[in-house]
C-alpha atoms as a PDB file:
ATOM      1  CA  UNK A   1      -5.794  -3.279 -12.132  1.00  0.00           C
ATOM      2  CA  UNK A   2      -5.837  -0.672  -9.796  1.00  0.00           C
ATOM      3  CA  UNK A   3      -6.712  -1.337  -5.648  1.00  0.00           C
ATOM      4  CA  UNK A   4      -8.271   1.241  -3.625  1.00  0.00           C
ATOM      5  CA  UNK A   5      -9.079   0.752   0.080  1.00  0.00           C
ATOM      6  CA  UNK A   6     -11.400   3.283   2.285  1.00  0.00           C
ATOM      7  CA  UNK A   7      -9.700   3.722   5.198  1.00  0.00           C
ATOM      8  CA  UNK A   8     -13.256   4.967   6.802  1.00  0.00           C
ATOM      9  CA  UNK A   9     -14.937   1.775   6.023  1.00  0.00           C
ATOM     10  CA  UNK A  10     -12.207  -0.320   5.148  1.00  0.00           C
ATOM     11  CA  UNK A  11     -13.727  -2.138   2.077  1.00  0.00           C
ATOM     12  CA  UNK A  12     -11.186  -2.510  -0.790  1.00  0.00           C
ATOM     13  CA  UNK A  13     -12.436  -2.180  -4.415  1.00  0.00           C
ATOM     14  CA  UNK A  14     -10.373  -3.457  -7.203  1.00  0.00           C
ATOM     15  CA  UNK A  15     -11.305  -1.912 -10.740  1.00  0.00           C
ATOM     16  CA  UNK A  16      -9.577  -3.016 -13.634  1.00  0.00           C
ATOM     17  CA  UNK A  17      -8.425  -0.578 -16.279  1.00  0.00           C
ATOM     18  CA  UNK A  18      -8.164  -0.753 -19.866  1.00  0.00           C
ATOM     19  CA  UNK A  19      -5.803   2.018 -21.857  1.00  0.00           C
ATOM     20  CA  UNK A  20      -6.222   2.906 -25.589  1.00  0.00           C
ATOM     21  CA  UNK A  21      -3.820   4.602 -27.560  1.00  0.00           C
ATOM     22  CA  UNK A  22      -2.703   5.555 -30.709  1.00  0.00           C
ATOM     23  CA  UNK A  23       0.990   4.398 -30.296  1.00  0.00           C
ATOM     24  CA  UNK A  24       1.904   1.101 -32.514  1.00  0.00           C
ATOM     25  CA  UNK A  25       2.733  -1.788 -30.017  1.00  0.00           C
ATOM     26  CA  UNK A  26       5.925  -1.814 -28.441  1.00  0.00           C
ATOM     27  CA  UNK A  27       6.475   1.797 -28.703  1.00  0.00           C
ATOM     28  CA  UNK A  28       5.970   2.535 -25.180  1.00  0.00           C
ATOM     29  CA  UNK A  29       6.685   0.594 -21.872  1.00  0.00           C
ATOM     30  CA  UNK A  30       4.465  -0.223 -19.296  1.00  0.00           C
ATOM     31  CA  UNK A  31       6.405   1.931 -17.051  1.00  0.00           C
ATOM     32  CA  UNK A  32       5.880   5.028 -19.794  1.00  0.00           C
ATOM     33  CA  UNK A  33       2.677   4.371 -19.800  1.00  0.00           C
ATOM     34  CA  UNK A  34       1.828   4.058 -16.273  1.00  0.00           C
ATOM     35  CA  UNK A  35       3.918   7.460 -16.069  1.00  0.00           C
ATOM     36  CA  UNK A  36       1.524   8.911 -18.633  1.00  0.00           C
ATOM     37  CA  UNK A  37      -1.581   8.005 -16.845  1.00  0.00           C
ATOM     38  CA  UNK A  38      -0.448   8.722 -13.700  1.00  0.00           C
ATOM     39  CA  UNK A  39       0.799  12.444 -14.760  1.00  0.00           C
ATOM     40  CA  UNK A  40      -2.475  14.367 -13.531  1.00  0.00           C
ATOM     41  CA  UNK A  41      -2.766  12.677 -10.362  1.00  0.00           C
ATOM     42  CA  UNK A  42       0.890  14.309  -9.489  1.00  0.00           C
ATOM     43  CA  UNK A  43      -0.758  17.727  -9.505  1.00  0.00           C
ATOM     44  CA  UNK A  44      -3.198  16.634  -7.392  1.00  0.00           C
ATOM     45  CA  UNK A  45      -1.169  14.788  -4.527  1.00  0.00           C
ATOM     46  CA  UNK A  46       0.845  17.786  -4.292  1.00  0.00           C
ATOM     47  CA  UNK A  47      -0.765  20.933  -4.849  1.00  0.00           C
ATOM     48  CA  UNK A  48      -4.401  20.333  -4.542  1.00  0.00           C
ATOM     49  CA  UNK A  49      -4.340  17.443  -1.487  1.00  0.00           C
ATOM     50  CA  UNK A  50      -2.156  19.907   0.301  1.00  0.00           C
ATOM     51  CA  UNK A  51      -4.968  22.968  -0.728  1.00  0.00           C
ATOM     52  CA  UNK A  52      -8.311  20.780   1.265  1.00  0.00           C
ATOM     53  CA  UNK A  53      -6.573  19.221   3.922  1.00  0.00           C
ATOM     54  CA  UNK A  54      -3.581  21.469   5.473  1.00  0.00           C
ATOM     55  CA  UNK A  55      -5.414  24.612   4.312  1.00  0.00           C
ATOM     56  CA  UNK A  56      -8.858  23.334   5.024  1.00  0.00           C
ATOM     57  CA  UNK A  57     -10.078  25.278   1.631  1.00  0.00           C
ATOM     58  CA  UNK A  58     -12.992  23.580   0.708  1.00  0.00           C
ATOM     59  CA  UNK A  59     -14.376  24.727   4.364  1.00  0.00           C
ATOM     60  CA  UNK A  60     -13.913  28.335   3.150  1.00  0.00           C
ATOM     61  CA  UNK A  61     -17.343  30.450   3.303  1.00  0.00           C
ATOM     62  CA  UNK A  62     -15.802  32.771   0.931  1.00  0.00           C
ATOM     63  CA  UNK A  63     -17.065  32.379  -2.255  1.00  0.00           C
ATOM     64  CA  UNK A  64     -17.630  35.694  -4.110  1.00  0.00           C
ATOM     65  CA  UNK A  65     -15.240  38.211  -5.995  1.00  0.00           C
ATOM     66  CA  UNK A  66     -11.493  37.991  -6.354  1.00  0.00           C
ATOM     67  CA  UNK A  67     -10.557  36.675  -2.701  1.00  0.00           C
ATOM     68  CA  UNK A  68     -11.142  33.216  -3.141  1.00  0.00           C
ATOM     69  CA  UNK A  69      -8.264  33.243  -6.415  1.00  0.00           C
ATOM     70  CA  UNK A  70      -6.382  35.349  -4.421  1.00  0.00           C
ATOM     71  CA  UNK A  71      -6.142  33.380  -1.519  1.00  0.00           C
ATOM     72  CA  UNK A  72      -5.787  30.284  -3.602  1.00  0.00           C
ATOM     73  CA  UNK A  73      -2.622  32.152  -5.244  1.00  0.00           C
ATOM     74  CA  UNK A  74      -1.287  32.690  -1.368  1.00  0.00           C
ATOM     75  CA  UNK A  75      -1.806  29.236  -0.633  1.00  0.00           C
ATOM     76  CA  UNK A  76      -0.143  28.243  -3.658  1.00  0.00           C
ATOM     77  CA  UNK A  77       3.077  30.837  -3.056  1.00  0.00           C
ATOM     78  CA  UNK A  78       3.242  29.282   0.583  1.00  0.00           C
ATOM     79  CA  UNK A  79       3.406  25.746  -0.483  1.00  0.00           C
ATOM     80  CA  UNK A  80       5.635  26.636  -3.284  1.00  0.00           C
ATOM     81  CA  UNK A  81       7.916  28.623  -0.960  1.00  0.00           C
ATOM     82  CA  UNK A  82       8.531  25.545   1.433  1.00  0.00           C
ATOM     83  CA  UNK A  83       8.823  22.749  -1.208  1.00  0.00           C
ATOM     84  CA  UNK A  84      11.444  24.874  -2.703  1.00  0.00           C
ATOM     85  CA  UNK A  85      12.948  24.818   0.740  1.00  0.00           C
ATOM     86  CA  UNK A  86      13.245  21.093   0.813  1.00  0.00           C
ATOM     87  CA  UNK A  87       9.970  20.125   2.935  1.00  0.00           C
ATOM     88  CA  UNK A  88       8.112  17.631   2.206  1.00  0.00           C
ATOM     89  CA  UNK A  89       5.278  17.818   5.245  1.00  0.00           C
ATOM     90  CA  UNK A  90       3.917  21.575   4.689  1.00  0.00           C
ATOM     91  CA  UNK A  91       1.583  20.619   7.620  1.00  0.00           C
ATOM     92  CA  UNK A  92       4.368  20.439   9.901  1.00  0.00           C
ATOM     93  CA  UNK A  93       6.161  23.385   8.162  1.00  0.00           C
ATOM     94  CA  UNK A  94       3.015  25.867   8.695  1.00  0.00           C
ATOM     95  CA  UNK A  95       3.520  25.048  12.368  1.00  0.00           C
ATOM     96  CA  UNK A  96       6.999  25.241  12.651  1.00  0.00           C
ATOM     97  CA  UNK A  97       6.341  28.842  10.788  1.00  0.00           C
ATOM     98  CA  UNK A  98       3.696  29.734  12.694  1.00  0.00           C
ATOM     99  CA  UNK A  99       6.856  29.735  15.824  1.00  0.00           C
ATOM    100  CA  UNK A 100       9.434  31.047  13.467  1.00  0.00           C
ATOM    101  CA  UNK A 101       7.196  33.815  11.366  1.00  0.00           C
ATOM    102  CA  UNK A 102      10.588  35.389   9.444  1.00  0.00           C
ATOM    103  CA  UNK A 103      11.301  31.782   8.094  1.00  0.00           C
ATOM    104  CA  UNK A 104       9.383  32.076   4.320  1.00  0.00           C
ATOM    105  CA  UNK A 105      10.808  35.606   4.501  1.00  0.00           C
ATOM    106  CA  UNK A 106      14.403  33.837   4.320  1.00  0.00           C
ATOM    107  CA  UNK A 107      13.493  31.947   2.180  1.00  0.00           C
ATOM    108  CA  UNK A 108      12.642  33.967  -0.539  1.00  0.00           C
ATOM    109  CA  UNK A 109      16.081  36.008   0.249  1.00  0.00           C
ATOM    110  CA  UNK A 110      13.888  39.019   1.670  1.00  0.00           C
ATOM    111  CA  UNK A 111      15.737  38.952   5.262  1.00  0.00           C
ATOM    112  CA  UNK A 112      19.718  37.849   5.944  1.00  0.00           C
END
């Protein structure tokens, strides 16, 4: 069963959920297989969710040629850079960069 609540309208929906596998019972946990489903939405909770909201890049009105994989590949190295750095918040690390521009630089081991 899975709950979801909008937190714009505040009405909760609760969908139930039905998995079908291949595996012979008792093969995998619950817990395996709630890691299995669950996998994807990783990717998107960390990478993508960080993409629209901190970088705003479904806003973008550039939509043509290379620069909108290209930026997408700078957003990506940026995040990268600071999770490797041990933040969690990159909102709050892209401002505390924004004081402190030579910070990613360090971080990658290009400045002492």
């Amino acid at each position: 069963m899975r709950w979801r609540k909008d937190f714009t309208s505040g009405k909760l929906t609760i969908e139930h959920v039905y998995l079908i596998t291949s595996l012979p019972s008792g093969i995998a946990s619950g817990t395996q297989l709630a890691a299995w489903i669950r996998g994807p939405w990783k990717i998107q909770n960390l990478l993508h969710h960080v993409r629209d909201r901190t970088f705003r890049e479904d806003d973008s009105k550039i939509h043509v040629g290379r620069l909108p994989h290209v930026r997408a590949g700078l957003r990506n190295l940026a995040i990268s850079v600071h999770r490797q750095d041990g933040h969690i918040n990159i909102a709050a690390v892209l401002r505390e960069t924004a004081r402190h521009w030579n910070r990613p630089l360090t971080a990658l081991g290009l400045t002492g």
